[in-house]
Protein backbone atom coordinates (compact mmCIF):
# COMPACT_ATOMS: atom_id res chain seq x y z
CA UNK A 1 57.09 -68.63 42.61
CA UNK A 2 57.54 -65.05 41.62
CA UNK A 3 57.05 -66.22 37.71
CA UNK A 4 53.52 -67.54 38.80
CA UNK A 5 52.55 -64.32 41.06
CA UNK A 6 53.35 -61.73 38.34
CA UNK A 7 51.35 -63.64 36.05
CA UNK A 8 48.32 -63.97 38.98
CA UNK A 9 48.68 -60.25 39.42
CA UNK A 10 48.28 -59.42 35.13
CA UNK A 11 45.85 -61.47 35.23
CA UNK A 12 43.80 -59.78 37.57
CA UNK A 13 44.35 -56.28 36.32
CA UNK A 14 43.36 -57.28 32.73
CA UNK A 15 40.29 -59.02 34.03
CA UNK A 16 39.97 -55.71 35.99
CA UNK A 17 40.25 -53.79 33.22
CA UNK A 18 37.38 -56.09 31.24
CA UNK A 19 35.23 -55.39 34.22
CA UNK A 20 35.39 -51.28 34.00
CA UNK A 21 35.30 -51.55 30.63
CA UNK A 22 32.01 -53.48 30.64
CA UNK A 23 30.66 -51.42 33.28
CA UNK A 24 31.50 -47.81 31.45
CA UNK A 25 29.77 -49.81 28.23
CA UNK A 26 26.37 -50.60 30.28
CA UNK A 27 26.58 -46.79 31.46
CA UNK A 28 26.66 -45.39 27.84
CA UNK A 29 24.09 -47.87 26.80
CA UNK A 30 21.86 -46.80 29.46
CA UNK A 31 22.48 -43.10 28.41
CA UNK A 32 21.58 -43.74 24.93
CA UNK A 33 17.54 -43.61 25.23
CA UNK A 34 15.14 -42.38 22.28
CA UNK A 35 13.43 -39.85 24.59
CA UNK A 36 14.01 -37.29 22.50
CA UNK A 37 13.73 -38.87 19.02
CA UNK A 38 10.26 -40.47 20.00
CA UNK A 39 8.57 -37.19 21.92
CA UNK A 40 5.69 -36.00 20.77
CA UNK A 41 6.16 -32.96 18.41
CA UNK A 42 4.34 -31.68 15.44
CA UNK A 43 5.96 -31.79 11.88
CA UNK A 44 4.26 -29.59 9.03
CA UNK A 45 2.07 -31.09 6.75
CA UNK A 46 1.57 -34.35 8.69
CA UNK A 47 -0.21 -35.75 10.67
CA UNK A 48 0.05 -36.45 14.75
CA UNK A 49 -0.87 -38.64 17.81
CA UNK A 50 -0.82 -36.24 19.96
CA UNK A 51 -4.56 -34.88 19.36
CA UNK A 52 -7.74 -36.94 18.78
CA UNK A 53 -8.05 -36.03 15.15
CA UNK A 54 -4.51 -36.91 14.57
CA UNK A 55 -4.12 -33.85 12.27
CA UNK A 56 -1.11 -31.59 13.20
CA UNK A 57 -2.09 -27.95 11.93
CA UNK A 58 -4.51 -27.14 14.76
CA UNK A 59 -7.71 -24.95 13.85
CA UNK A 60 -8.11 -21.13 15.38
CA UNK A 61 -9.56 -21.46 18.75
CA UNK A 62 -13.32 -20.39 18.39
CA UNK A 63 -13.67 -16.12 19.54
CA UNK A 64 -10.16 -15.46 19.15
CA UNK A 65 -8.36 -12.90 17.29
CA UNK A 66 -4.45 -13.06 15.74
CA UNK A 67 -2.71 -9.77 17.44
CA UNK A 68 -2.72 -7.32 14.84
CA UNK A 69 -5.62 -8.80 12.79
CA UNK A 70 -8.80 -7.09 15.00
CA UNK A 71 -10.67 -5.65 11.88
CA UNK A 72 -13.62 -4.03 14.14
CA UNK A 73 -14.10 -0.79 12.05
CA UNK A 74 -14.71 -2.02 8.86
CA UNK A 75 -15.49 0.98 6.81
CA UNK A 76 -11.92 2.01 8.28
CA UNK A 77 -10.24 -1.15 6.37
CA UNK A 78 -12.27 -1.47 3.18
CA UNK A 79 -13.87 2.15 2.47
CA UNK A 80 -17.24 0.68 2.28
CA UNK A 81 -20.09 -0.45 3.98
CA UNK A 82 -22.68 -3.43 3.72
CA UNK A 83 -25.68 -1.62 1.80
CA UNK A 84 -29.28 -2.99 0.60
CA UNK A 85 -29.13 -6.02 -1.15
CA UNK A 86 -25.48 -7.14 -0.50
CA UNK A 87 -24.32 -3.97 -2.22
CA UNK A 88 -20.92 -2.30 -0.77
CA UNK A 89 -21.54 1.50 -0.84
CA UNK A 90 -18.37 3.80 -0.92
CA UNK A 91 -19.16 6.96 1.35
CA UNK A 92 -18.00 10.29 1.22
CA UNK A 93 -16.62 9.96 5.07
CA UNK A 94 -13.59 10.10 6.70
CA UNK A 95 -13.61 7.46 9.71
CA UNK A 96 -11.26 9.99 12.08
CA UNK A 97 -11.25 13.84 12.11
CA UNK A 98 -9.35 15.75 9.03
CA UNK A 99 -6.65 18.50 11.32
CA UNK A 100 -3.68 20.06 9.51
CA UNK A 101 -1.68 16.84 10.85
CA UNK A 102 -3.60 14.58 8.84
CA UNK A 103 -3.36 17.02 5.74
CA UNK A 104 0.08 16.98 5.90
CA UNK A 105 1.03 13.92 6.52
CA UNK A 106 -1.51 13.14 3.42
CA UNK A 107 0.15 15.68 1.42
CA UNK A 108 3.84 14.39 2.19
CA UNK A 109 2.24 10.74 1.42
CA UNK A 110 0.57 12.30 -1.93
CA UNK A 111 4.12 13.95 -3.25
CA UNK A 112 6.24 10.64 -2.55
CA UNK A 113 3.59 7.93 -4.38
CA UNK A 114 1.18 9.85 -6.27
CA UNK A 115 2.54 13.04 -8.13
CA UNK A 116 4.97 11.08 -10.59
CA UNK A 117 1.61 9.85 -12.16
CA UNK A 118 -1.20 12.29 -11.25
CA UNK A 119 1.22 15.84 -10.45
CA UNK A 120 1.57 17.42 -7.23
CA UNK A 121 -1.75 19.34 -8.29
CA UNK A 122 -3.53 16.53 -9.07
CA UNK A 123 -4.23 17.14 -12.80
CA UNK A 124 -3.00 13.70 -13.99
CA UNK A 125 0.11 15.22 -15.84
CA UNK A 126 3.21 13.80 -13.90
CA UNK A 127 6.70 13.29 -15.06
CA UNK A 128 5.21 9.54 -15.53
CA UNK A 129 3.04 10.36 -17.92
CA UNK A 130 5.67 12.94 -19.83
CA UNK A 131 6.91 9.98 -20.56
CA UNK A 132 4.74 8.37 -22.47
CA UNK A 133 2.87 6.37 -19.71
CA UNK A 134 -1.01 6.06 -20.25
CA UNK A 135 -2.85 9.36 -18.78
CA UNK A 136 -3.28 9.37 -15.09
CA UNK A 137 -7.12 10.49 -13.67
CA UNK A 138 -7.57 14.08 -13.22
CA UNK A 139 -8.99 14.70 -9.77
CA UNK A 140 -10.52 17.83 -10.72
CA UNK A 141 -12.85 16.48 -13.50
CA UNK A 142 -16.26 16.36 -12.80
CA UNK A 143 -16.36 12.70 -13.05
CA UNK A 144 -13.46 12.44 -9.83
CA UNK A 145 -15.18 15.54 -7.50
CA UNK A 146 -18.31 13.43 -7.70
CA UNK A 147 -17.00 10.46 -6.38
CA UNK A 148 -16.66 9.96 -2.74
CA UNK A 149 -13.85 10.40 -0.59
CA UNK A 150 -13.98 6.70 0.46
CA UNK A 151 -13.54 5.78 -3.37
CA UNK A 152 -9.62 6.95 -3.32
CA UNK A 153 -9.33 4.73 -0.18
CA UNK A 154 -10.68 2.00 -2.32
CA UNK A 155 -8.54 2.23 -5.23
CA UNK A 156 -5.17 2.67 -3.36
CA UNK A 157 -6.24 -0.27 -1.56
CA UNK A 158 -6.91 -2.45 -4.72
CA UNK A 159 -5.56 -0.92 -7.56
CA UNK A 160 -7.97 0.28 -10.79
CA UNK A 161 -6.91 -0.11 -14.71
CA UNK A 162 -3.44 0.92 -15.40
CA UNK A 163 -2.71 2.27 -11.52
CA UNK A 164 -1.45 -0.72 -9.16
CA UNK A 165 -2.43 -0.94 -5.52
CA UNK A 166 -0.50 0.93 -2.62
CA UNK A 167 -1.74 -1.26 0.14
CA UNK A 168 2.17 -2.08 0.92
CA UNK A 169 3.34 1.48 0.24
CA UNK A 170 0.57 3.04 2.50
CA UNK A 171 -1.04 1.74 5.88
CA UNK A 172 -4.92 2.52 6.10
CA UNK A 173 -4.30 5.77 8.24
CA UNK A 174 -2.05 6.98 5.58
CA UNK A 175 -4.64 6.21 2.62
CA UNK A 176 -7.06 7.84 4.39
CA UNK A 177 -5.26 11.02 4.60
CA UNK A 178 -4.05 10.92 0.95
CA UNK A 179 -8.01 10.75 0.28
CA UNK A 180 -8.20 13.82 2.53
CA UNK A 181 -5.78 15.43 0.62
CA UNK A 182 -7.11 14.97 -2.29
CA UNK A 183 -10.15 16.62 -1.35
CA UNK A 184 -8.15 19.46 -0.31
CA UNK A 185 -6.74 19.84 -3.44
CA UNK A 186 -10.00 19.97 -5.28
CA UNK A 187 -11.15 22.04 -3.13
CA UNK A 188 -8.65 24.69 -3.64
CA UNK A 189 -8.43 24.33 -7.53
CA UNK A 190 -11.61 24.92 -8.09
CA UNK A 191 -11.69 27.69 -4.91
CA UNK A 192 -13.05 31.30 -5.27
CA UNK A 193 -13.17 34.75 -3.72
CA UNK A 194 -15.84 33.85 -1.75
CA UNK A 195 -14.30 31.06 -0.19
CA UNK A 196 -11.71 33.17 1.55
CA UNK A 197 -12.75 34.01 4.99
CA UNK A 198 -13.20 37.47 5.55
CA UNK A 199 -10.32 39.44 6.59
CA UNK A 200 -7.43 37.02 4.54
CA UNK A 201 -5.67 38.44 1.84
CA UNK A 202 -5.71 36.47 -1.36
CA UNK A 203 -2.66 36.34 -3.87
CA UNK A 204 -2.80 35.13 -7.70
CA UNK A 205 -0.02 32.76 -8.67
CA UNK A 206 1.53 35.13 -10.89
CA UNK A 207 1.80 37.12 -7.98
CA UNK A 208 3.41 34.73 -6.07
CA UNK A 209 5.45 33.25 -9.22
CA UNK A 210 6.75 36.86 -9.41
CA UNK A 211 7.49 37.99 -5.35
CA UNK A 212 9.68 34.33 -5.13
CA UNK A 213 11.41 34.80 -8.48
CA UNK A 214 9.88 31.66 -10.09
CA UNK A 215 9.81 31.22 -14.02
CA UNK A 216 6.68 32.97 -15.65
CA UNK A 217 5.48 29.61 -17.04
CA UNK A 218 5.16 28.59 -13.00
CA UNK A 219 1.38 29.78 -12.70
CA UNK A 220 0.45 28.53 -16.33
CA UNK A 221 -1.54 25.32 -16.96
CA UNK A 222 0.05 21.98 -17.59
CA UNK A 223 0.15 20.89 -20.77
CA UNK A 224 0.18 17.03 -22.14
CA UNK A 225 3.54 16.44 -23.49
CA UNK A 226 3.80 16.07 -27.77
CA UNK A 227 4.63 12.05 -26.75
CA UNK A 228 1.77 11.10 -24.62
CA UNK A 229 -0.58 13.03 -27.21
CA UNK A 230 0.34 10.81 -30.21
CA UNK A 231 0.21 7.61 -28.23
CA UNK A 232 -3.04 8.73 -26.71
CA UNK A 233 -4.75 10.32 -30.07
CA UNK A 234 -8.27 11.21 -27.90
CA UNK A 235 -6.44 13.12 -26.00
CA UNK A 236 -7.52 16.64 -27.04
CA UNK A 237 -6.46 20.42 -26.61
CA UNK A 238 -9.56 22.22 -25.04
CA UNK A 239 -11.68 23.47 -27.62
CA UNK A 240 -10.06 20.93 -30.52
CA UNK A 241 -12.41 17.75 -31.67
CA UNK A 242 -10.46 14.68 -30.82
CA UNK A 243 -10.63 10.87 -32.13
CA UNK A 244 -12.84 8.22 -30.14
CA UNK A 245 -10.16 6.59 -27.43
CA UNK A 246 -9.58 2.91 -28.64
CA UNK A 247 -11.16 1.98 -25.73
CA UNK A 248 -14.34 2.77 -25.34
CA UNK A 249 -13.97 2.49 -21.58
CA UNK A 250 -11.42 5.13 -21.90
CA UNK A 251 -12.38 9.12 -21.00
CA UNK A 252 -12.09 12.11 -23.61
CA UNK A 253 -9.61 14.18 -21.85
CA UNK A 254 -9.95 17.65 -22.59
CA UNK A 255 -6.54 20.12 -21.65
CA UNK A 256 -6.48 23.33 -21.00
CA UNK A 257 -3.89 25.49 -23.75
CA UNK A 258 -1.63 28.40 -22.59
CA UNK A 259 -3.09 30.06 -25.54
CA UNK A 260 -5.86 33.33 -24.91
CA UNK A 261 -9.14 32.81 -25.95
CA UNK A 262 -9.89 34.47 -29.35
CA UNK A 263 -11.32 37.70 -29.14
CA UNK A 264 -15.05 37.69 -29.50
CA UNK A 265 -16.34 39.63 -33.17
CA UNK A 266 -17.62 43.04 -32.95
């Protein structure tokens, strides 16, 4: 009697223990839906359901603009403007107003990315070029104070010949005032007596060179290195004949000597 209840009673827990067994088994299974493996989702560069054209890269909603990417002021972005005939002209015109700021941040822009090719005057003579690197433009040629002020924008922006562009170096504002620095510079290389307002007293460099105890050769003219003269042939001393450049798109430069002019014959 006790033999045949012990083995009632194990055989009710085990069939028991089948039963919760089963039942945690339907739970799981009921847990295991492909909700999230079958939603709708987009994967690159293919295709999808959820949109009536079943393509997945969605166009730009029509009159819309990507934040940062509102282009209004053209001449601002490109340094030129739509002319006659489909023509872009550059302009000698600054889109914002040229204060001391803007000089000076130019100027700080100017000595970081532009004087180890073109010198912190301008002359084209940098440590760059002492080096043996093609000549750099002179900005106080006749050819470069002709151009216009938007035509610096234009080549930092894209590069021209041997100079790279500086669109990564230098946001539009700060092109703009490197161009306005520039102009400052020619301007006050090629400045005179008469361009000193009345009332300002006017020093020579040698004066200057001498009151801050700076090297005699500090207020002379820059001279092409030896190297950059051999590798560049028509590149001349002032006053010298010099070969034809190999190419012909390539300028005659012409460099001022520390040498005084001969004296004239009596």
């Amino acid at each position: 009697m006790q033999l045949n209840l012990l083995k009632m009673t194990k055989g009710s827990g085990l069939k028991c223990a089948w039963m919760l067994a089963g039942a945690t088994a339907l739970v799981l299974m009921a847990g295991c839906r492909q909700d999230m493996q079958n939603q709708p989702k987009l994967i690159p560069q293919r295709g999808s359901e959820m949109f009536a054209d079943h393509r997945g890269a969605r166009p730009q909603v029509l009159a819309t603009v990507a934040r940062g990417q509102l282009h209004e002021d053209s001449y601002f972005y490109t340094g030129v403007v739509q002319g006659a005939n489909g023509y872009r002209e550059e302009r000698d015109l600054m889109p914002f107003p040229v204060t001391m700021e803007v000089l000076k941040r130019g100027q700080e822009r100017f000595n970081i990315y532009c004087t180890p090719c073109h010198s912190r005057v301008g002359n084209g003579l940098g440590e760059i070029v002492e080096r043996g690197y093609k000549p750099a433009a002179n900005f106080h040629d006749q050819v470069r104070r002709a151009q216009p002020i938007s035509h610096y924008f234009f080549v930092m922006t894209h590069g021209y010949g041997a100079m790279p562009d500086y669109s990564a170096q230098l946001t539009p504002v700060d092109r703009w005032a490197v161009a306005a620095y520039i102009r400052a510079l020619q301007l006050s290389q090629a400045a005179t007596t008469q361009d000193v307002p009345s009332g300002v007293q006017v020093k020579s460099l040698q004066e200057v060179a001498a009151e801050q105890n700076l090297p005699a050769g500090y207020a002379e003219p820059w001279v092409l290195p030896s190297t950059a003269v051999q590798a560049y042939p028509h590149v001349t001393k002032e006053g010298t004949p010099g070969m034809a450049p190999a190419n012909p798109a390539d300028p005659i430069i012409s460099i001022p000597t520390n040498k005084p002019a001969p004296a004239a014959a009596k």
